[in-house]
PDB file of N, CA and C in Angstrom:
ATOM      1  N   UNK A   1     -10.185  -1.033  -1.702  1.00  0.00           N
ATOM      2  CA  UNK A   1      -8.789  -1.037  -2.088  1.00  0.00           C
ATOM      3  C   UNK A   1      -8.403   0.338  -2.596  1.00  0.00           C
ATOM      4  N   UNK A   2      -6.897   0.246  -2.638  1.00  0.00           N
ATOM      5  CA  UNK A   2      -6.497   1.934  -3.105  1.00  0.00           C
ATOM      6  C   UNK A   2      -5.370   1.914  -4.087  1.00  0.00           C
ATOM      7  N   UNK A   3      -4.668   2.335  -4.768  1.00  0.00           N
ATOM      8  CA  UNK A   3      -3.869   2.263  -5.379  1.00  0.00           C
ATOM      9  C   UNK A   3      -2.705   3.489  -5.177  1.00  0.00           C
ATOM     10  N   UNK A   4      -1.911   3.220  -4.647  1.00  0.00           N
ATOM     11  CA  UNK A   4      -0.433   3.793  -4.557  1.00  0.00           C
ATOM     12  C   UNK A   4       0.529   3.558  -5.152  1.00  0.00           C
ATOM     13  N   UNK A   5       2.085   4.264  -4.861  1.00  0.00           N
ATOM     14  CA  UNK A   5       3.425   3.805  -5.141  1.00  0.00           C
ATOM     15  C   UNK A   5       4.053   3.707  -4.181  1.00  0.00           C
ATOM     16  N   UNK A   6       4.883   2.815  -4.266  1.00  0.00           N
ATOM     17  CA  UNK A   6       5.835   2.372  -3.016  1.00  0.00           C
ATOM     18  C   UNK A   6       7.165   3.745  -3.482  1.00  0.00           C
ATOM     19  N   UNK A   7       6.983   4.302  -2.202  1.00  0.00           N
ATOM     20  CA  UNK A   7       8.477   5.346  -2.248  1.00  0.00           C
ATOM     21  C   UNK A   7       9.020   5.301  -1.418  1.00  0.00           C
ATOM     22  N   UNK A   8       9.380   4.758  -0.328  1.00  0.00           N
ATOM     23  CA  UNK A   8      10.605   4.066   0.906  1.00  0.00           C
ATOM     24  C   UNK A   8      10.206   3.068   1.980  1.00  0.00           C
ATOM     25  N   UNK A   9      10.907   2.957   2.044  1.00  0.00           N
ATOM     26  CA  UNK A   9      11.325   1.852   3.513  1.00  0.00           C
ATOM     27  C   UNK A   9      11.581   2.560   4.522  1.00  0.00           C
ATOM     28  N   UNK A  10      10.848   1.407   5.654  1.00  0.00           N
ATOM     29  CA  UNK A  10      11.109   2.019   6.987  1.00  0.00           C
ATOM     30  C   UNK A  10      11.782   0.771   7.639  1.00  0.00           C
ATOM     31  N   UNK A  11      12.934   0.786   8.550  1.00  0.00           N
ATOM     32  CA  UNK A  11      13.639  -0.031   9.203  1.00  0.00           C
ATOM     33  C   UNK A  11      13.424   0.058  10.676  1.00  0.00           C
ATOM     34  N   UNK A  12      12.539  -0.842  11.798  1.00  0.00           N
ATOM     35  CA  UNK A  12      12.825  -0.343  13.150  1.00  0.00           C
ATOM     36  C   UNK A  12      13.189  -1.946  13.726  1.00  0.00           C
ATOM     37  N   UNK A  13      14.079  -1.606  14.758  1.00  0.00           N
ATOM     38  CA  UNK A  13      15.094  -2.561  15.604  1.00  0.00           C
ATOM     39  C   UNK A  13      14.270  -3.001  16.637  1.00  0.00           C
ATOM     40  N   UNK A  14      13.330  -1.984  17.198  1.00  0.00           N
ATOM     41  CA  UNK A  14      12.091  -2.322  18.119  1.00  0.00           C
ATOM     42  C   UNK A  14      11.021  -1.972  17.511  1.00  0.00           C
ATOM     43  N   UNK A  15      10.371  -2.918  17.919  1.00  0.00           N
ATOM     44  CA  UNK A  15       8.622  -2.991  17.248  1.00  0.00           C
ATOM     45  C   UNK A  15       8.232  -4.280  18.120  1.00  0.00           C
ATOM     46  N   UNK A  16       6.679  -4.106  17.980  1.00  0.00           N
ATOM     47  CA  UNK A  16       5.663  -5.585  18.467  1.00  0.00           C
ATOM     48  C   UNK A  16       6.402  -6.205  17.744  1.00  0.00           C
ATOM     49  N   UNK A  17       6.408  -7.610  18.691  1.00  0.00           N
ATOM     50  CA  UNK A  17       6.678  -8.841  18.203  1.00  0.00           C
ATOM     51  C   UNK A  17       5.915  -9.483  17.075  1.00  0.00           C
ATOM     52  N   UNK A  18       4.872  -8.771  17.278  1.00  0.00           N
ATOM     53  CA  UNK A  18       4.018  -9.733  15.803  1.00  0.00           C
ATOM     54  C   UNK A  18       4.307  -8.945  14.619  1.00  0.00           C
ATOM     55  N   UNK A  19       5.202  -7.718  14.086  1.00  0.00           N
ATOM     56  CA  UNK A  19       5.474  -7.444  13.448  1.00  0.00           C
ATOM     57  C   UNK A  19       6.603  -7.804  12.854  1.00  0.00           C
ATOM     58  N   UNK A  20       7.457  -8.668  13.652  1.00  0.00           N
ATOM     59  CA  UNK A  20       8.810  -9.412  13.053  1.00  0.00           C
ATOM     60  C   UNK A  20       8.650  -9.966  11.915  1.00  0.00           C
ATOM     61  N   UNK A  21       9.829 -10.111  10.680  1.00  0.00           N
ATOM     62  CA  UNK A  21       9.596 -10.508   9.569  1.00  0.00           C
ATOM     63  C   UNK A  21       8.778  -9.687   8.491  1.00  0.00           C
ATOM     64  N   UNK A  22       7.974  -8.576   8.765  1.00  0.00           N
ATOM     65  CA  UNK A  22       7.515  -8.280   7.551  1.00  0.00           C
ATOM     66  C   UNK A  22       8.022  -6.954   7.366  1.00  0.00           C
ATOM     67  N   UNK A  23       7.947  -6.392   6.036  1.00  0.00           N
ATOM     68  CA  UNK A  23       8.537  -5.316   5.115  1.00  0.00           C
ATOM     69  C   UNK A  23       7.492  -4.523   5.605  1.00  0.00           C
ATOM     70  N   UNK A  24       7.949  -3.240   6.238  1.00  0.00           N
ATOM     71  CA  UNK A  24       6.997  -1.951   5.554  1.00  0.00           C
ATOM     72  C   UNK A  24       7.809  -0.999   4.736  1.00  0.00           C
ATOM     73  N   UNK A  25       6.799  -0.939   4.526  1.00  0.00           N
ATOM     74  CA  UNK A  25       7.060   0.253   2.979  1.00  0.00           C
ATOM     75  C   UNK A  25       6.295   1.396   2.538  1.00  0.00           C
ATOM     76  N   UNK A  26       6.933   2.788   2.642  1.00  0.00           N
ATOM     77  CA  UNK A  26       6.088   3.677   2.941  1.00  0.00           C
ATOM     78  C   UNK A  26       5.528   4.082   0.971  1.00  0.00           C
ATOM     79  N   UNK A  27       4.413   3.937   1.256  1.00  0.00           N
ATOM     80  CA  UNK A  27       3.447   4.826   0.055  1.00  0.00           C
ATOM     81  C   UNK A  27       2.177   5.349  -0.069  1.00  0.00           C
ATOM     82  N   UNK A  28       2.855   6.380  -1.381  1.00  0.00           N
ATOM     83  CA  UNK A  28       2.323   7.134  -1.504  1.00  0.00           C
ATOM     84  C   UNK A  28       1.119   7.142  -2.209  1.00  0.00           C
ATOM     85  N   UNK A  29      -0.123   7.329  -1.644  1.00  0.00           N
ATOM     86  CA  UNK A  29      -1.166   7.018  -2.810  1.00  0.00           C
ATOM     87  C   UNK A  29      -1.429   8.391  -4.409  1.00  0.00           C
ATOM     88  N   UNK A  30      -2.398   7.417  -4.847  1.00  0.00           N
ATOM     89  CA  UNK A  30      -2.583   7.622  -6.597  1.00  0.00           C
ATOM     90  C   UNK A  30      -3.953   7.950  -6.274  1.00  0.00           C
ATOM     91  N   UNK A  31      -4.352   9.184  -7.571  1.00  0.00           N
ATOM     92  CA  UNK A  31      -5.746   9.234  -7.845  1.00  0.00           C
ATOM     93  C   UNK A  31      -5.949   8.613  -9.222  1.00  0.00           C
ATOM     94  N   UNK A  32      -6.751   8.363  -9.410  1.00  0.00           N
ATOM     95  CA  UNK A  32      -7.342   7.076 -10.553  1.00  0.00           C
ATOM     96  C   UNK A  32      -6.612   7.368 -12.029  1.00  0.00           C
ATOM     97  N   UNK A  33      -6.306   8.520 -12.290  1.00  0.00           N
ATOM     98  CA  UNK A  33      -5.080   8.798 -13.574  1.00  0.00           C
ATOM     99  C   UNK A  33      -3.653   8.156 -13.172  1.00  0.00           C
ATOM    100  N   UNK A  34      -3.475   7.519 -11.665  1.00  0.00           N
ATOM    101  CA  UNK A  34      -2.438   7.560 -11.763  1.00  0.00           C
ATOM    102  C   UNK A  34      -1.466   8.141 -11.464  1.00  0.00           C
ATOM    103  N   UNK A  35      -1.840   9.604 -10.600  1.00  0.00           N
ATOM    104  CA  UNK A  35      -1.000  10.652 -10.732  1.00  0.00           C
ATOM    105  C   UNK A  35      -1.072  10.775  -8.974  1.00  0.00           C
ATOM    106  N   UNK A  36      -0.225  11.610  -8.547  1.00  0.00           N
ATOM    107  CA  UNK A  36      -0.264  11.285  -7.177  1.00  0.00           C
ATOM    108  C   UNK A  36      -1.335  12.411  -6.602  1.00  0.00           C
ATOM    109  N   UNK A  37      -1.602  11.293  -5.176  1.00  0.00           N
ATOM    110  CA  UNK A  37      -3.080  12.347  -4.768  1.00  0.00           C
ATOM    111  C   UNK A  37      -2.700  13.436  -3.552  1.00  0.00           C
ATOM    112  N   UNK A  38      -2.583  14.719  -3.932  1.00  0.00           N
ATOM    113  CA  UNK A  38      -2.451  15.870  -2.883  1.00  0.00           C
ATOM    114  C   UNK A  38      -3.162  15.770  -1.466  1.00  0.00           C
ATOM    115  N   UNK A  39      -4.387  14.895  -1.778  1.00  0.00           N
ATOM    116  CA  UNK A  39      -4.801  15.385  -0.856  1.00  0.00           C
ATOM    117  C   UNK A  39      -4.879  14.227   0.469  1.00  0.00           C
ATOM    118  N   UNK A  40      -4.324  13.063   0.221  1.00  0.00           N
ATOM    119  CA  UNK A  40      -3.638  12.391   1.267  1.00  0.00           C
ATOM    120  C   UNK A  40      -2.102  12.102   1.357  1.00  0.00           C
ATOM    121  N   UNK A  41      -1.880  11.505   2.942  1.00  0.00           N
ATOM    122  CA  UNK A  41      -0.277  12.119   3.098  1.00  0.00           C
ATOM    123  C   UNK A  41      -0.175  10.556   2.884  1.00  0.00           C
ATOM    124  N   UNK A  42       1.644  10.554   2.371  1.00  0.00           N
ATOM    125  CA  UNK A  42       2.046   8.829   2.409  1.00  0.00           C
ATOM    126  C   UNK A  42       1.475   7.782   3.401  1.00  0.00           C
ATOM    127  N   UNK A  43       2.113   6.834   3.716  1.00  0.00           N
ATOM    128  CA  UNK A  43       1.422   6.383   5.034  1.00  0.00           C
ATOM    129  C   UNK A  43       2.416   4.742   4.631  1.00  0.00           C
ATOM    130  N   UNK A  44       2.751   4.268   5.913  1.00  0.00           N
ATOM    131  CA  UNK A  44       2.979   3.102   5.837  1.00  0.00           C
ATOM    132  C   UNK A  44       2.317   1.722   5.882  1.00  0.00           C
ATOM    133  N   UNK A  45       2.755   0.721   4.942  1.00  0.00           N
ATOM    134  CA  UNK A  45       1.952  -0.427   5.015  1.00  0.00           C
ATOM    135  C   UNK A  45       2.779  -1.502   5.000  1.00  0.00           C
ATOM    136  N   UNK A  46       2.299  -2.680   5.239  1.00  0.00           N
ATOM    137  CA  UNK A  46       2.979  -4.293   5.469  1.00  0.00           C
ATOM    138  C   UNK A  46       2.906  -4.758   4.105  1.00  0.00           C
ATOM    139  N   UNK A  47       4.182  -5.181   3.439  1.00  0.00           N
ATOM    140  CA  UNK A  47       4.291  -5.463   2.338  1.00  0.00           C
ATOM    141  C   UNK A  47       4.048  -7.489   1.802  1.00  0.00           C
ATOM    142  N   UNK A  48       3.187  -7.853   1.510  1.00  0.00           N
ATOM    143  CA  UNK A  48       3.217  -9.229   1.548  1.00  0.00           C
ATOM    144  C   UNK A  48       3.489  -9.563   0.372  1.00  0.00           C
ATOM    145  N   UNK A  49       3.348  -9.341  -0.454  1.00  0.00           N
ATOM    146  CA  UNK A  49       3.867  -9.563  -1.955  1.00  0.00           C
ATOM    147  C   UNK A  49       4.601  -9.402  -2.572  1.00  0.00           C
ATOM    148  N   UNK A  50       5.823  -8.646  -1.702  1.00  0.00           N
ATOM    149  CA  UNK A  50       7.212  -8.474  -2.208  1.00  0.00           C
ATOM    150  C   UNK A  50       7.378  -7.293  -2.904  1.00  0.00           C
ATOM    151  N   UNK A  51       6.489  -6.220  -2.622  1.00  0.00           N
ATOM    152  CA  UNK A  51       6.563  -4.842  -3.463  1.00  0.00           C
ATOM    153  C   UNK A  51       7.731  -3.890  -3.335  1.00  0.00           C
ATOM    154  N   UNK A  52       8.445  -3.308  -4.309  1.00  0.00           N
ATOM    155  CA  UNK A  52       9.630  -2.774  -3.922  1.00  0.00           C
ATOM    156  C   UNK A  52       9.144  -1.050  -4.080  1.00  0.00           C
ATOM    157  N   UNK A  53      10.698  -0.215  -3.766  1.00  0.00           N
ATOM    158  CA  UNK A  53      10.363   1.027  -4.189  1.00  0.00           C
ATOM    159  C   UNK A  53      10.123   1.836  -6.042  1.00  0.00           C
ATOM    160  N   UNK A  54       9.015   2.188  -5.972  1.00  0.00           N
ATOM    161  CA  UNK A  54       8.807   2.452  -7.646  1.00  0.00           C
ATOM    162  C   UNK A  54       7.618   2.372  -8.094  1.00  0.00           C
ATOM    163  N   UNK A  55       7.095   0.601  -7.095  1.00  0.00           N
ATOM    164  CA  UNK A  55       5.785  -0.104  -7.873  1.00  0.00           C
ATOM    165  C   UNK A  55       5.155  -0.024  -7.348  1.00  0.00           C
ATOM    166  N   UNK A  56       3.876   0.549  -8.507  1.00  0.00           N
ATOM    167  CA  UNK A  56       2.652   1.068  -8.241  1.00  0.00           C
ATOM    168  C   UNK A  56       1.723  -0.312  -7.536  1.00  0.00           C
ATOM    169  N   UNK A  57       0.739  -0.338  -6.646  1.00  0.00           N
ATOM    170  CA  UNK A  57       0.826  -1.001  -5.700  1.00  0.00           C
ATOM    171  C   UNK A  57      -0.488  -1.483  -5.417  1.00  0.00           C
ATOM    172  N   UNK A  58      -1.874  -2.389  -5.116  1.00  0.00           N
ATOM    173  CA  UNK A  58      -3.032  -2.231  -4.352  1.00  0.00           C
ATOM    174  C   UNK A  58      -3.103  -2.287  -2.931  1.00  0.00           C
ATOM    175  N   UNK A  59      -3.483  -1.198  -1.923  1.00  0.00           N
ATOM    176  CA  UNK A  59      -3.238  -1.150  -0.926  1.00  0.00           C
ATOM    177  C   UNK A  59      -4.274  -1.525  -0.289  1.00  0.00           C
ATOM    178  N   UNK A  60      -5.080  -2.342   0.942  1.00  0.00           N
ATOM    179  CA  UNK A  60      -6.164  -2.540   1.851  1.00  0.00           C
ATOM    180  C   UNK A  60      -6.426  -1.801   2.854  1.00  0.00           C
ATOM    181  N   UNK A  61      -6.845  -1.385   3.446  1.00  0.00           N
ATOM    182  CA  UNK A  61      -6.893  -1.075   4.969  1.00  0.00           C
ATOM    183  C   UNK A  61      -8.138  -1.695   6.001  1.00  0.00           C
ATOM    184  N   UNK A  62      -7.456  -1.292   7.078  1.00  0.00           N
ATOM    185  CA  UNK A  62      -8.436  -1.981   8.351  1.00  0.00           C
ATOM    186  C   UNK A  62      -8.457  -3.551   8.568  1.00  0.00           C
ATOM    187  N   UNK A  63      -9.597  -3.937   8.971  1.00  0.00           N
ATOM    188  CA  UNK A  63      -9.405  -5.468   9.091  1.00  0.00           C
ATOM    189  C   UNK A  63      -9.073  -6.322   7.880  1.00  0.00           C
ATOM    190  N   UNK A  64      -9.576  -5.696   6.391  1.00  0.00           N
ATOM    191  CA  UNK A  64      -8.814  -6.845   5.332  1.00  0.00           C
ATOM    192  C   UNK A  64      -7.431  -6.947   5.446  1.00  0.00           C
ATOM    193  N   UNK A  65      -6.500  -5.814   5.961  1.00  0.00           N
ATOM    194  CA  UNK A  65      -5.249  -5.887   6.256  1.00  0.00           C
ATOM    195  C   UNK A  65      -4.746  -6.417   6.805  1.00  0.00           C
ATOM    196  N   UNK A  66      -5.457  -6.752   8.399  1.00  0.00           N
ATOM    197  CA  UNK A  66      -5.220  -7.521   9.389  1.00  0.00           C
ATOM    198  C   UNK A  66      -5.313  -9.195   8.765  1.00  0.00           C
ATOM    199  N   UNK A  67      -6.125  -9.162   7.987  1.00  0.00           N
ATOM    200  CA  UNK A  67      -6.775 -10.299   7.625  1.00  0.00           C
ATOM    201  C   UNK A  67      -5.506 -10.933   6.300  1.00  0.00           C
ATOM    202  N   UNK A  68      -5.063 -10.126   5.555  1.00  0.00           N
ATOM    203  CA  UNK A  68      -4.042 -10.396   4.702  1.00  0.00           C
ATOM    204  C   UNK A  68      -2.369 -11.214   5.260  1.00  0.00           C
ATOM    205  N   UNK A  69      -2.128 -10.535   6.593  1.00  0.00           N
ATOM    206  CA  UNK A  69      -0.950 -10.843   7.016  1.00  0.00           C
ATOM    207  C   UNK A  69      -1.011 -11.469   7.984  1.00  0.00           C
ATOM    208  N   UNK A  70      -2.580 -11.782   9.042  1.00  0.00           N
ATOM    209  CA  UNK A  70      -2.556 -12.289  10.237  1.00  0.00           C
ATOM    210  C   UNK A  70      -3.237 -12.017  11.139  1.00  0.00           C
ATOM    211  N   UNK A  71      -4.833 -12.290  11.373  1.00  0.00           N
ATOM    212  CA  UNK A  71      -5.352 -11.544  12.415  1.00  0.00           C
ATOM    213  C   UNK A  71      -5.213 -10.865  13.279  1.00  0.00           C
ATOM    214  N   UNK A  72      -4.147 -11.440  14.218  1.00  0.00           N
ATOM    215  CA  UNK A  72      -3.890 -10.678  15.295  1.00  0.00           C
ATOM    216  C   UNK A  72      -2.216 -10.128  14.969  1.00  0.00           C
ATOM    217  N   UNK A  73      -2.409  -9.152  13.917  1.00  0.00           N
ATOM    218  CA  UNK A  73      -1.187  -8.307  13.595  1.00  0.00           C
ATOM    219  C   UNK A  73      -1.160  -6.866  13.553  1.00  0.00           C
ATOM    220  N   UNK A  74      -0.827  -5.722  14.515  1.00  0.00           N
ATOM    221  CA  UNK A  74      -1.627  -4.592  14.590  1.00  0.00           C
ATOM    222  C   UNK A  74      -1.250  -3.702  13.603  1.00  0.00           C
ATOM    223  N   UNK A  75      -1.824  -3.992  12.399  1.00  0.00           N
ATOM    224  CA  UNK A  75      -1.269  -2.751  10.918  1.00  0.00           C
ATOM    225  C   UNK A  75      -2.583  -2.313  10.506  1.00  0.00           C
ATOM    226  N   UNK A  76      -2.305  -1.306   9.528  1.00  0.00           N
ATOM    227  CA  UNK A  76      -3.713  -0.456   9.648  1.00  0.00           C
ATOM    228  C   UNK A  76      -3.910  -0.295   7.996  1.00  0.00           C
ATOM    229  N   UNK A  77      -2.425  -0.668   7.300  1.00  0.00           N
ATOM    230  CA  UNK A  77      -2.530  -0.908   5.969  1.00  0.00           C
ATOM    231  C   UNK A  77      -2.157  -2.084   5.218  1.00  0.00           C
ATOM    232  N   UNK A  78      -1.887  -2.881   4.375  1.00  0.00           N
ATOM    233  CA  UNK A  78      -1.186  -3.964   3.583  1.00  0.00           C
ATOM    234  C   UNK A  78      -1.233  -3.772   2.098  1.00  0.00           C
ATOM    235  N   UNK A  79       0.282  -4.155   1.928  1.00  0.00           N
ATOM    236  CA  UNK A  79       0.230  -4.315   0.302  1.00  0.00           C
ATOM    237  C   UNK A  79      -0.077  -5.545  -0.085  1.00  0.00           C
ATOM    238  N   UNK A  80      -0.890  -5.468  -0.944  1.00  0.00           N
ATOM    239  CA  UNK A  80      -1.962  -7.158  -1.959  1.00  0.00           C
ATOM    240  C   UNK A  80      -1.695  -7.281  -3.071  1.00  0.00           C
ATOM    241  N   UNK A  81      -0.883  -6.487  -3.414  1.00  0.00           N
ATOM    242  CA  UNK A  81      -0.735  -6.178  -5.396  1.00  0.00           C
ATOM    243  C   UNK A  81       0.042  -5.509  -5.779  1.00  0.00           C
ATOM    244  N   UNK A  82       0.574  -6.244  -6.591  1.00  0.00           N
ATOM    245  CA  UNK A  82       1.860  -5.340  -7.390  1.00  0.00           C
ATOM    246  C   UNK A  82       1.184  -5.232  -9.107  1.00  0.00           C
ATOM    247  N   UNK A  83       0.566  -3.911  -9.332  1.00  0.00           N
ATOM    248  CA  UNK A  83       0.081  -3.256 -10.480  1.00  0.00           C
ATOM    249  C   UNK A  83       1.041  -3.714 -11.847  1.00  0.00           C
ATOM    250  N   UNK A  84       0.531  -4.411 -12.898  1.00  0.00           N
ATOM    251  CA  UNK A  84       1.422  -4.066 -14.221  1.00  0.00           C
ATOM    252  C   UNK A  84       0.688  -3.523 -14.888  1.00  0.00           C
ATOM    253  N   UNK A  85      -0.577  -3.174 -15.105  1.00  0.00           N
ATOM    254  CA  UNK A  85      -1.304  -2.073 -15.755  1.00  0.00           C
ATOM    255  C   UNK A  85      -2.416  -1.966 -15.736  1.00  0.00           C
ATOM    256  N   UNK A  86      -2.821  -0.549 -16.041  1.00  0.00           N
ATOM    257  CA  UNK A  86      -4.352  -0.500 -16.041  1.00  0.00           C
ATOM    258  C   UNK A  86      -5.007   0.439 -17.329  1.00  0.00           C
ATOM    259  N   UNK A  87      -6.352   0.046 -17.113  1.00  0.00           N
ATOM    260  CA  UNK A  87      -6.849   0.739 -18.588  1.00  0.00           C
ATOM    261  C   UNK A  87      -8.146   1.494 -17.788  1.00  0.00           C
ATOM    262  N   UNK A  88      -8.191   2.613 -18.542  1.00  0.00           N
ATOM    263  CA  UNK A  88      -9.262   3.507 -17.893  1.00  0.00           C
ATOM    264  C   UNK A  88     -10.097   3.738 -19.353  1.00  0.00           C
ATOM    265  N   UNK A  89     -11.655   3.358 -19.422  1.00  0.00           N
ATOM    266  CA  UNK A  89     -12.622   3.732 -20.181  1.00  0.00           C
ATOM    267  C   UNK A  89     -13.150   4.765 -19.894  1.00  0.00           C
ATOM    268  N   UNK A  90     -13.863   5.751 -20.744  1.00  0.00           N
ATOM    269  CA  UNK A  90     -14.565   6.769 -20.591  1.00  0.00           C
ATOM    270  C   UNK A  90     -14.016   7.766 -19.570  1.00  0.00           C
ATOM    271  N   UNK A  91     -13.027   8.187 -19.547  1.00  0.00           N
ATOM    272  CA  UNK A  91     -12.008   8.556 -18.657  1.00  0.00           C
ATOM    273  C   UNK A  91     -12.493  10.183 -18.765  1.00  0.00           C
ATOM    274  N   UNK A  92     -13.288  10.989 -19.626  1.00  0.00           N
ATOM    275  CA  UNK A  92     -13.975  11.838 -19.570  1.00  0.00           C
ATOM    276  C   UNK A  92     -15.003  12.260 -18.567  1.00  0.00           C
ATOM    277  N   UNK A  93     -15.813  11.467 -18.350  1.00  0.00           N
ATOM    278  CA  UNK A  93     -17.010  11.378 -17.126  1.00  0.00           C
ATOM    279  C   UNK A  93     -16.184  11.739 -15.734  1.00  0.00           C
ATOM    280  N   UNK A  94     -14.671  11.247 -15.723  1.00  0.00           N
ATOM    281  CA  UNK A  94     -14.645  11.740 -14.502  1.00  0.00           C
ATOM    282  C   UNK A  94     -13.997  12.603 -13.939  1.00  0.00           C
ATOM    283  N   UNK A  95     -13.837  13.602 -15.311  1.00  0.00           N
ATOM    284  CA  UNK A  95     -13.162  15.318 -15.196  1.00  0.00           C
ATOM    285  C   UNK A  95     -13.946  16.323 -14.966  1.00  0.00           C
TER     286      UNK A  95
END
């Protein structure tokens, strides 16, 4: 799993049919402070949990994704979680 923020929407009129009905929503991933990570680019994912733009997010990829919204659904990411907080211990070790 990964942890991102949802920062836009994407709207298309044509797409696979097995993509009808679901939200994507483009985000941006987090490195473990929380803070956004330079060194990957946004990326879009299938929103199943109703995640809007803002909220920080748990993202899947590959077949758990497929596996979240529908086996035979061709997405490469999914949103699973809508974050209300987290706590980081020993948050030293990993500076």
């Amino acid at each position: 799993m990964r942890i991102g923020v949802v920062i836009g929407s994407v709207w298309a009129t044509r797409k696979e049919p097995k993509l009808e009905g679901l939200k994507l929503l483009i985000v941006a991933p987090l490195d473990y402070k929380m803070k956004g990570n330079t060194t990957r680019e946004p990326y879009i994912a299938a929103d199943v949990v109703d995640a809007g733009i803002g909220d920080r997010v748990l993202i899947v990829n590959g077949n758990p994704a497929r596996y979240a919204v529908g086996t035979s659904v061709p997405i490469d990411a999914a949103i699973v979680g809508v974050i209300d907080d987290t706590v980081l211990s020993n948050l030293e070790s990993f500076q």
